[in-house]
Each structure stands twice: as structure tokens, then as C-alpha cells.
PDB file of N, CA and C in Angstrom:
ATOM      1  N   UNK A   1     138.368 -56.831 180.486  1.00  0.00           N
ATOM      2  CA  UNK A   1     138.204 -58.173 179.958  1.00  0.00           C
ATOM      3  C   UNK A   1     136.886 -58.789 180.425  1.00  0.00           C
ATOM      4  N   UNK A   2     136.510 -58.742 181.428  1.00  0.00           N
ATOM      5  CA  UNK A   2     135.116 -59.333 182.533  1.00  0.00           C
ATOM      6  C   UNK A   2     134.495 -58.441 181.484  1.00  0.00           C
ATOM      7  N   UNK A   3     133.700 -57.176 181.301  1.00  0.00           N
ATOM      8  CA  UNK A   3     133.113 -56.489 180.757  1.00  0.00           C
ATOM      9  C   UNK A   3     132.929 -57.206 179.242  1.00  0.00           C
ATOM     10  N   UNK A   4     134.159 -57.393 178.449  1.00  0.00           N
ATOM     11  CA  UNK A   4     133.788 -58.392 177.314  1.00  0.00           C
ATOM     12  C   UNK A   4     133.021 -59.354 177.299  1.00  0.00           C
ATOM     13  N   UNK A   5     133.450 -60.242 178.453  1.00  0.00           N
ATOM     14  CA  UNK A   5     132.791 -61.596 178.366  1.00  0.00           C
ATOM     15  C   UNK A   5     131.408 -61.189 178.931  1.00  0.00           C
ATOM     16  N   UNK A   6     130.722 -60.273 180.083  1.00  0.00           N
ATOM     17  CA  UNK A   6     129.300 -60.421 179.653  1.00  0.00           C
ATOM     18  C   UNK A   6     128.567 -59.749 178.996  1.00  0.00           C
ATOM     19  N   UNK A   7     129.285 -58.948 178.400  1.00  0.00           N
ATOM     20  CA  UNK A   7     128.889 -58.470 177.192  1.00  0.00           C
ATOM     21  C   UNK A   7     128.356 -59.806 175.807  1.00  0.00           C
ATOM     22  N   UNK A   8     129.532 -60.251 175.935  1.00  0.00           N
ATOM     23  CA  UNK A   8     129.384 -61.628 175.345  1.00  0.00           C
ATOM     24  C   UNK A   8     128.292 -62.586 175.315  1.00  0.00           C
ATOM     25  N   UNK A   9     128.598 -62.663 177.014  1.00  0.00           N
ATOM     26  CA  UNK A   9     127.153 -63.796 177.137  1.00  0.00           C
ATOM     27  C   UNK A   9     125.774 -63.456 177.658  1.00  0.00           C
ATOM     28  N   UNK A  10     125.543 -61.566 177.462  1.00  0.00           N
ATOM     29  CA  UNK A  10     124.311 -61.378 177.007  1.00  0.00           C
ATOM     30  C   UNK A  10     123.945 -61.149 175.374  1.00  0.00           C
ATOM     31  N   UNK A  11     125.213 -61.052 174.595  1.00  0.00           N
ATOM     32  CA  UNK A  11     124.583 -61.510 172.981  1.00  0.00           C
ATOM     33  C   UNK A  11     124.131 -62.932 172.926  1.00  0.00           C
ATOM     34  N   UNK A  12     125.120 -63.839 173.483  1.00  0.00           N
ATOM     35  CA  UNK A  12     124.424 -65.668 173.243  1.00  0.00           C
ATOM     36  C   UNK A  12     122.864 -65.305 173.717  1.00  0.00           C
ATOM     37  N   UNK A  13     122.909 -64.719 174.977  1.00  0.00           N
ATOM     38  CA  UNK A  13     121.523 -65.397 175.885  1.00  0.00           C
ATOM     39  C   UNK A  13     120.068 -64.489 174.513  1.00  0.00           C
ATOM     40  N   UNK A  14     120.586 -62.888 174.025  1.00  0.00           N
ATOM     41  CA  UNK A  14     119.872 -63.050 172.965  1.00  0.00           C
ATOM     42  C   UNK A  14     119.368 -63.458 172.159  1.00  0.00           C
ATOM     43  N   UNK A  15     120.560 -64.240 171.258  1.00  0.00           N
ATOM     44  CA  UNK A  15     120.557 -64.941 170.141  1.00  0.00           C
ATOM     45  C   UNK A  15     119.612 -66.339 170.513  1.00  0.00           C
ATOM     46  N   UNK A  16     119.565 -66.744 171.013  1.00  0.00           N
ATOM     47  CA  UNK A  16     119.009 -67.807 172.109  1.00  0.00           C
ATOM     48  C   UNK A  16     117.661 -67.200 172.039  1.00  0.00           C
ATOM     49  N   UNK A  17     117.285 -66.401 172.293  1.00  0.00           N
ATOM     50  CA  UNK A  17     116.369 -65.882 172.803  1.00  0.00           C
ATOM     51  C   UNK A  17     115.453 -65.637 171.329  1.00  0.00           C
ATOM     52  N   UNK A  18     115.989 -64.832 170.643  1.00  0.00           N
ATOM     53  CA  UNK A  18     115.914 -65.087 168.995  1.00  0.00           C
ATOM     54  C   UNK A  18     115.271 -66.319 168.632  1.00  0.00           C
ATOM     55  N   UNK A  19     116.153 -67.139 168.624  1.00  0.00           N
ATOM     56  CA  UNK A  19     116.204 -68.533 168.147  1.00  0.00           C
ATOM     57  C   UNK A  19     114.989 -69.323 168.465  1.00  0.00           C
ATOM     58  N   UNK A  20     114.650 -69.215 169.572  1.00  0.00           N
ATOM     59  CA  UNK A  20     113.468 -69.409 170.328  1.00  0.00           C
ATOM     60  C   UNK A  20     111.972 -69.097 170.036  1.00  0.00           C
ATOM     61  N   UNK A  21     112.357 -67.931 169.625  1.00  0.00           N
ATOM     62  CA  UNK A  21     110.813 -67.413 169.183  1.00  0.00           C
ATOM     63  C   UNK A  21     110.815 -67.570 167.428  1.00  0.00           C
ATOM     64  N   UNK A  22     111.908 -67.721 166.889  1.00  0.00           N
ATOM     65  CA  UNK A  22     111.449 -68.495 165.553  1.00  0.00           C
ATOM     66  C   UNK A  22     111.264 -69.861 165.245  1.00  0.00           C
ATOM     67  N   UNK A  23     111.987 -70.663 166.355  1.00  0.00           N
ATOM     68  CA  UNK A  23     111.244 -71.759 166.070  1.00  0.00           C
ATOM     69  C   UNK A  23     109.871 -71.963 166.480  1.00  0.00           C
ATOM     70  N   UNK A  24     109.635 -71.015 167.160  1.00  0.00           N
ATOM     71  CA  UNK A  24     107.555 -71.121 167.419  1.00  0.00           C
ATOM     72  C   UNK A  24     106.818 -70.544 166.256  1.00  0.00           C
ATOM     73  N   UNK A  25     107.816 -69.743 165.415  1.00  0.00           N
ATOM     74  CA  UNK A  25     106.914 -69.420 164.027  1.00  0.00           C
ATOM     75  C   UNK A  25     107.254 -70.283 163.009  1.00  0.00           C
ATOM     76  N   UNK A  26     108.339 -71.248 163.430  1.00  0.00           N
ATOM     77  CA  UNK A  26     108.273 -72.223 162.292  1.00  0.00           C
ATOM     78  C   UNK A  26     107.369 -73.683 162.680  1.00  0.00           C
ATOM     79  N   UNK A  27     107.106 -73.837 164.074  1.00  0.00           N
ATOM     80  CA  UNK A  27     105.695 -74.853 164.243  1.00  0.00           C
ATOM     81  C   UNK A  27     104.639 -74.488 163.952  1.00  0.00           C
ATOM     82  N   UNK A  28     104.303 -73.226 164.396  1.00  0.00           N
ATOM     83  CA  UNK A  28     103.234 -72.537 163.648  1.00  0.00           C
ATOM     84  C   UNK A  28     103.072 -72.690 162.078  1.00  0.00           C
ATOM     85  N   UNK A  29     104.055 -72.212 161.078  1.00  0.00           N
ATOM     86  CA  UNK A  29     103.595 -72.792 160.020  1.00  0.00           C
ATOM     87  C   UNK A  29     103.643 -73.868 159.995  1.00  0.00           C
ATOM     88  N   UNK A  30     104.211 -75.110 160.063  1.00  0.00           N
ATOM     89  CA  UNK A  30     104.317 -76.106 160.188  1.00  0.00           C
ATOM     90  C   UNK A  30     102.532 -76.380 159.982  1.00  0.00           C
ATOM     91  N   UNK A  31     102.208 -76.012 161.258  1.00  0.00           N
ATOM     92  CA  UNK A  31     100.646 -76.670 161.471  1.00  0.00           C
ATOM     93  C   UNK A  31      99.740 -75.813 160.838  1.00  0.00           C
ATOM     94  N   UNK A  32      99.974 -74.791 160.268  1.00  0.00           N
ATOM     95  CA  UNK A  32      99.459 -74.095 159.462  1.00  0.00           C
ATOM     96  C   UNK A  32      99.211 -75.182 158.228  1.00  0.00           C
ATOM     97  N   UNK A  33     100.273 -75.491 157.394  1.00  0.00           N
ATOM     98  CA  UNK A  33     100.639 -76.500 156.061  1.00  0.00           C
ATOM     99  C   UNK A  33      99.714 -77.389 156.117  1.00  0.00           C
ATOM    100  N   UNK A  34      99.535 -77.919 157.615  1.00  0.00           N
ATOM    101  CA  UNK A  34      99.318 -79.101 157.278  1.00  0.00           C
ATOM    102  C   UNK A  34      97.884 -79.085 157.312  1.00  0.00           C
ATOM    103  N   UNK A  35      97.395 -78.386 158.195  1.00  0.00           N
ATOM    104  CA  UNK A  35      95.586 -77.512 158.282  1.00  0.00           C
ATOM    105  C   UNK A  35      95.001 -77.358 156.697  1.00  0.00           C
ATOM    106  N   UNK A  36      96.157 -77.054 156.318  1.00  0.00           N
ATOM    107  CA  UNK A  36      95.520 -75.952 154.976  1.00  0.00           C
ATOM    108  C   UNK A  36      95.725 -77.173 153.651  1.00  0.00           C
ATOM    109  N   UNK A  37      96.418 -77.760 153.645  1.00  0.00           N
ATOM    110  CA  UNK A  37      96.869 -79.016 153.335  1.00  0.00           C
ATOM    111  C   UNK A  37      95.350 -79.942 152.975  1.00  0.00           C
ATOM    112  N   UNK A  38      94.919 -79.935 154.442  1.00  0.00           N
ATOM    113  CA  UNK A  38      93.565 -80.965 154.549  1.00  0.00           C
ATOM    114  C   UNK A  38      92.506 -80.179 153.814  1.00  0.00           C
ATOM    115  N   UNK A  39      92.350 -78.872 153.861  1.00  0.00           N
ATOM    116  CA  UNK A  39      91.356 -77.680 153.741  1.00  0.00           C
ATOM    117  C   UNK A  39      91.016 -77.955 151.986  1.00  0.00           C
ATOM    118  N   UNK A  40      92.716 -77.833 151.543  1.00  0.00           N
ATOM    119  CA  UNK A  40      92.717 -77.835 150.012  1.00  0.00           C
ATOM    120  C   UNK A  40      92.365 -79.083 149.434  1.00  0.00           C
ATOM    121  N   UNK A  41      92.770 -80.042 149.914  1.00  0.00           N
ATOM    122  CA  UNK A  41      92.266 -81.171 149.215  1.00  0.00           C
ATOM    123  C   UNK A  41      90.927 -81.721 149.025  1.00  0.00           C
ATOM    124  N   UNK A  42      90.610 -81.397 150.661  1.00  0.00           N
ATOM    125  CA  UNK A  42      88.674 -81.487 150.272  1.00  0.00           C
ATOM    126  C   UNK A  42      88.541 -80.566 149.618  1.00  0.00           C
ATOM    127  N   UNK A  43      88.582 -79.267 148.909  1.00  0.00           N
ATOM    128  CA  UNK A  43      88.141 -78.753 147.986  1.00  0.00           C
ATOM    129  C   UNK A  43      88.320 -78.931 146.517  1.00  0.00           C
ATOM    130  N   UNK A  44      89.676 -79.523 146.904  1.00  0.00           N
ATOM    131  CA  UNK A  44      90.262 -80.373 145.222  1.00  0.00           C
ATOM    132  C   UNK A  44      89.690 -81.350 144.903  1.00  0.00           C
ATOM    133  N   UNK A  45      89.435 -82.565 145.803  1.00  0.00           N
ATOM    134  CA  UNK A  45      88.772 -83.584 145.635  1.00  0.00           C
ATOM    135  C   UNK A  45      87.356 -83.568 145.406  1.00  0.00           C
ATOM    136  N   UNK A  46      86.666 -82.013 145.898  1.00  0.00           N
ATOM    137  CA  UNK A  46      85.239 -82.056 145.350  1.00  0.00           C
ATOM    138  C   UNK A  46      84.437 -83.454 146.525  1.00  0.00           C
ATOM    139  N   UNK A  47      85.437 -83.439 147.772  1.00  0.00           N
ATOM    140  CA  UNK A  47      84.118 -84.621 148.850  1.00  0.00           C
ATOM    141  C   UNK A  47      83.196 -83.779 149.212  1.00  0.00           C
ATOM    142  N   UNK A  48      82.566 -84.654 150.111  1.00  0.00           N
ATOM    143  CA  UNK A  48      81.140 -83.908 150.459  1.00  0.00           C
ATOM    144  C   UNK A  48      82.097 -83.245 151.450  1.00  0.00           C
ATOM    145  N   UNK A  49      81.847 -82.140 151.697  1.00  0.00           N
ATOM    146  CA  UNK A  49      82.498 -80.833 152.451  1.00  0.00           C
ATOM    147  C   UNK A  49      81.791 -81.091 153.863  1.00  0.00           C
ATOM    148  N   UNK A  50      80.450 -81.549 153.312  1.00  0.00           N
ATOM    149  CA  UNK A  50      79.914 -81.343 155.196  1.00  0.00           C
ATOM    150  C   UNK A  50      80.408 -82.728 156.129  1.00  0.00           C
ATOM    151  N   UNK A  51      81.132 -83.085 155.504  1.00  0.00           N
ATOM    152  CA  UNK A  51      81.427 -84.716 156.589  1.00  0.00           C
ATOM    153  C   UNK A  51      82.189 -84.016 157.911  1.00  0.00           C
ATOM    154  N   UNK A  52      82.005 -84.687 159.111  1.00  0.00           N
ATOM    155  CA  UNK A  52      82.475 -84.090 160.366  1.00  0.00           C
ATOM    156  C   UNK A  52      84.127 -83.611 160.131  1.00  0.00           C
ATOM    157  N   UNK A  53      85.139 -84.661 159.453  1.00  0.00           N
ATOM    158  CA  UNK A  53      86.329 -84.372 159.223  1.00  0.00           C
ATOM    159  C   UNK A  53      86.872 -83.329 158.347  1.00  0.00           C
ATOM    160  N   UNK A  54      85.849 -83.008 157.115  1.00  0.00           N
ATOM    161  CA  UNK A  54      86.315 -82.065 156.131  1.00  0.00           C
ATOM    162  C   UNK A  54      85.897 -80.572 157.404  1.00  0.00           C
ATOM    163  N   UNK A  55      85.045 -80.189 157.482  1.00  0.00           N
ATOM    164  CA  UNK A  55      84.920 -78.988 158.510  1.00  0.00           C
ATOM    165  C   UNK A  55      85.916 -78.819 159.256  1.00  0.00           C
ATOM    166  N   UNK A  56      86.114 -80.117 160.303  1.00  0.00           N
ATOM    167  CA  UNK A  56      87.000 -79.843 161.233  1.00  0.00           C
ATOM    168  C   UNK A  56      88.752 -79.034 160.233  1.00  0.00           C
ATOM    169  N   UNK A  57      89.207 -80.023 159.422  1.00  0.00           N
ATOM    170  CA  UNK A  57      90.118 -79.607 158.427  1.00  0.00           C
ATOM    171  C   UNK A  57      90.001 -77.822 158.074  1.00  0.00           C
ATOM    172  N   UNK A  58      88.912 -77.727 157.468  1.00  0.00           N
ATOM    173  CA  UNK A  58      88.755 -76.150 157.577  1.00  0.00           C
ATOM    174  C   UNK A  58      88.786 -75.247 158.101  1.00  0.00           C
ATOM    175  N   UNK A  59      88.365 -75.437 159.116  1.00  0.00           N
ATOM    176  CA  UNK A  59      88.315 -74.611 160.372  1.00  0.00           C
ATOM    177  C   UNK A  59      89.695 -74.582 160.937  1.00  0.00           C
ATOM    178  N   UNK A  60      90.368 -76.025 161.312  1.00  0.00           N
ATOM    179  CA  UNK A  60      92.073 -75.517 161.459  1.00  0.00           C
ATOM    180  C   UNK A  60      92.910 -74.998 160.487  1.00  0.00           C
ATOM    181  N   UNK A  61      92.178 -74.627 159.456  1.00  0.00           N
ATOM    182  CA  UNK A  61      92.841 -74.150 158.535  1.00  0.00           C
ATOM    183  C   UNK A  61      92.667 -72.715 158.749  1.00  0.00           C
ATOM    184  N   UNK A  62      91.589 -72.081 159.072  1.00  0.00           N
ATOM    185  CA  UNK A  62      91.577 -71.002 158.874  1.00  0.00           C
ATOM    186  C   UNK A  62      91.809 -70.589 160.260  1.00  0.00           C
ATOM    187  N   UNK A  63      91.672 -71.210 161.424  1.00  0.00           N
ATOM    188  CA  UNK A  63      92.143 -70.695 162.577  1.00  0.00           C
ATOM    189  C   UNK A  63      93.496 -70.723 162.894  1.00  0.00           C
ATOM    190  N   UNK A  64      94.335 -71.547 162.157  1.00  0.00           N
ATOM    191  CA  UNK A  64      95.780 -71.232 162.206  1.00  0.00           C
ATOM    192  C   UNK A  64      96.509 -70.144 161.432  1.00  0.00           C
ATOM    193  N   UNK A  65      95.850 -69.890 160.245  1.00  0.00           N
ATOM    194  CA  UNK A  65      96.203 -68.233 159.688  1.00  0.00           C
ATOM    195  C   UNK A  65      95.551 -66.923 161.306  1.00  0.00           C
ATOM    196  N   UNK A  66      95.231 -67.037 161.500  1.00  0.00           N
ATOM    197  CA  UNK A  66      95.074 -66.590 162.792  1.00  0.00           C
ATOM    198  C   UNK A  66      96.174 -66.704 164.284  1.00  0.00           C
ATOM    199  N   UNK A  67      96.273 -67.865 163.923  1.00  0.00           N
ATOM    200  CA  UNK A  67      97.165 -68.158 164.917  1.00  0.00           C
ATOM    201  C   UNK A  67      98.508 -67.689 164.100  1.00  0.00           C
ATOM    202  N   UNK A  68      98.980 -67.706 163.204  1.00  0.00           N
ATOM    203  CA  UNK A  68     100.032 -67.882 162.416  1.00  0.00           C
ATOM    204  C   UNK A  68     100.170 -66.522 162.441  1.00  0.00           C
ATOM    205  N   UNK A  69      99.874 -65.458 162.134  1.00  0.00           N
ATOM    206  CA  UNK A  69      99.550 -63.674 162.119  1.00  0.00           C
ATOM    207  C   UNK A  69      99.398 -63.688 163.854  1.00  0.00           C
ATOM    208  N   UNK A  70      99.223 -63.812 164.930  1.00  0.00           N
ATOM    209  CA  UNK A  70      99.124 -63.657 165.970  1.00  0.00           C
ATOM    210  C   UNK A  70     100.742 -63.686 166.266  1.00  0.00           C
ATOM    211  N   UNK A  71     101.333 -65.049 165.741  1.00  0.00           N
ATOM    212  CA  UNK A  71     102.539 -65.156 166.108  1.00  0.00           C
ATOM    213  C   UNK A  71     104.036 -64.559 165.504  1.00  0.00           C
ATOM    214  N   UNK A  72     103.534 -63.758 164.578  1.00  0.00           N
ATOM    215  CA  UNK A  72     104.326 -63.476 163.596  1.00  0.00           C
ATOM    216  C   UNK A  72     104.295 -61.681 164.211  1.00  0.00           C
ATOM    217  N   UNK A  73     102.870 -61.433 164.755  1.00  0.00           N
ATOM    218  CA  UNK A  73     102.934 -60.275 165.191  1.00  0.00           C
ATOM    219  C   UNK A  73     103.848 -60.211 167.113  1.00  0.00           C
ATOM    220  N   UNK A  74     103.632 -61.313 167.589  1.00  0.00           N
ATOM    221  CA  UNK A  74     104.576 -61.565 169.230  1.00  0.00           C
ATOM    222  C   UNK A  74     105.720 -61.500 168.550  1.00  0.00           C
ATOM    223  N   UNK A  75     106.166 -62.331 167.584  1.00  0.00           N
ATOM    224  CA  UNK A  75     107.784 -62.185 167.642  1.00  0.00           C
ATOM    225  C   UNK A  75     108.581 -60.224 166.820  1.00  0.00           C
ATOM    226  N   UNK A  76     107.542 -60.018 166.523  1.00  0.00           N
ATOM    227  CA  UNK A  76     107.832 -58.594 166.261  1.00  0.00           C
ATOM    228  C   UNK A  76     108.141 -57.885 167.418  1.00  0.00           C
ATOM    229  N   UNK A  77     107.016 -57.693 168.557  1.00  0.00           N
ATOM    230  CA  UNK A  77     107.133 -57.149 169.405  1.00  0.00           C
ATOM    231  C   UNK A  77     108.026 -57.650 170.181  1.00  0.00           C
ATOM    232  N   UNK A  78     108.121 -58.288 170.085  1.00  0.00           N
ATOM    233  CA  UNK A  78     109.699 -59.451 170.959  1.00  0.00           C
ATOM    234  C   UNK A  78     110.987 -58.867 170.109  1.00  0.00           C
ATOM    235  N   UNK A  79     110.902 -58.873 168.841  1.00  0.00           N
ATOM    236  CA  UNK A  79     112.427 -58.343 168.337  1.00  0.00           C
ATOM    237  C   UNK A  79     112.502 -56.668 168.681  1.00  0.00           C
ATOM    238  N   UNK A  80     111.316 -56.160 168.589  1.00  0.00           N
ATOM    239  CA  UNK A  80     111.458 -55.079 169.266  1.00  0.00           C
ATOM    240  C   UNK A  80     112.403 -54.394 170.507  1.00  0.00           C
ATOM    241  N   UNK A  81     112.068 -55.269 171.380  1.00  0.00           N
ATOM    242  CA  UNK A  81     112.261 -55.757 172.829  1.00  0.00           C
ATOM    243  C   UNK A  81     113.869 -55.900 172.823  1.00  0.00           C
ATOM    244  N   UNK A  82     113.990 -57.032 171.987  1.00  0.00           N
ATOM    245  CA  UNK A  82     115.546 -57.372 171.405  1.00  0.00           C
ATOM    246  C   UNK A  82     116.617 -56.570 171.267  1.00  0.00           C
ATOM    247  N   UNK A  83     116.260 -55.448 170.008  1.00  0.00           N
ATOM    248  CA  UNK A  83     116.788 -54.459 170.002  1.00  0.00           C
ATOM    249  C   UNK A  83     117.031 -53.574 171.211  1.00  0.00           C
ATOM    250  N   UNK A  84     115.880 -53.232 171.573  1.00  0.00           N
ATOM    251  CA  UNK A  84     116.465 -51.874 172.468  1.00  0.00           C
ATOM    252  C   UNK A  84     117.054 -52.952 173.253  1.00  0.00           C
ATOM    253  N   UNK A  85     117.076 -53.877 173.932  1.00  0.00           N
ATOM    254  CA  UNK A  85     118.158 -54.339 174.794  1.00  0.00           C
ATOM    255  C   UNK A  85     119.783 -54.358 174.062  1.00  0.00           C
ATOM    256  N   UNK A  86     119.695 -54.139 172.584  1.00  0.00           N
ATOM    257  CA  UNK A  86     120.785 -54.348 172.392  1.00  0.00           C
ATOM    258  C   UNK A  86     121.795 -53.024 171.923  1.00  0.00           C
ATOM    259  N   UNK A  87     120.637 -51.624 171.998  1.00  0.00           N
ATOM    260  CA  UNK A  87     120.759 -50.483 171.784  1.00  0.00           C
ATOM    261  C   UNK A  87     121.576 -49.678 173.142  1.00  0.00           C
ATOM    262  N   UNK A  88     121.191 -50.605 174.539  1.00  0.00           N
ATOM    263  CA  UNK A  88     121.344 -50.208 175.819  1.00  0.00           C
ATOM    264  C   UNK A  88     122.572 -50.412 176.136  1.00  0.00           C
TER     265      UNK A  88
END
């Protein structure tokens, strides 16, 4: 019975663990959207592109697809991780 239960409450502390690293890929897009968001509209709107704010906009735009693929590649190697703990 003991053997069940931490059996048990190393699936929660997984799942948890799971849970955790997708909500960092869902802030990540999050701030991705909203980067790319600013990026597109100065290009929709046709403003002058070189104003200090339209750049800055761009640049978090394209450095969060970076960041966004950085994080998408950790939580891989993390579910990786996941598994064989759950293979063991």
C-alpha cells in the first residue's frame, strides 16, 4: 500500500513538474504575440520604421522567436528527462 502512495506522489510531483515548464512556453508565446504584434503593425501601418520605438518592437520580435525555439527546445529535453523517470 506505502509503495502505491509514492508511487503516487511521484506521478503528482511530475505532473507538476510538466505543468511548470508549459506554462513558461505559454509566457513565452504570450510575449512572443505581443512583440510580433508591435513588429506587424508598424509594417501594416507603413510608419516611419526608423523611429526609436518601431526598431525596438522589431527586434523583440524577432528575438523572442529565438527565445520562443530556445524554450520549446528546454522543455523537450525536460520531457525527455520526464519520461525516463517514468520508465524507471
Amino acid at each position: 500500500m506505502t509503495d502505491f502512495k509514492k508511487e503516487d506522489i511521484e506521478l503528482k510531483k511530475i505532473e507538476v513538474e510538466k505543468l511548470k515548464w508549459l506554462e513558461g512556453i505559454f509566457r513565452t508565446l504570450f510575449l512572443a504575440l505581443i512583440a510580433d504584434i508591435g513588429g506587424v503593425s508598424t509594417l501594416l501601418l507603413k510608419t516611419n520604421a526608423y523611429e526609436t520605438i518601431h526598431i525596438l518592437l522589431i527586434v523583440l520580435g524577432i528575438s523572442s522567436i529565438f527565445a520562443l525555439a530556445f524554450a520549446v527546445l528546454m522543455v523537450l529535453i525536460k520531457m525527455q528527462e520526464i519520461y525516463k523517470k517514468l520508465e524507471e
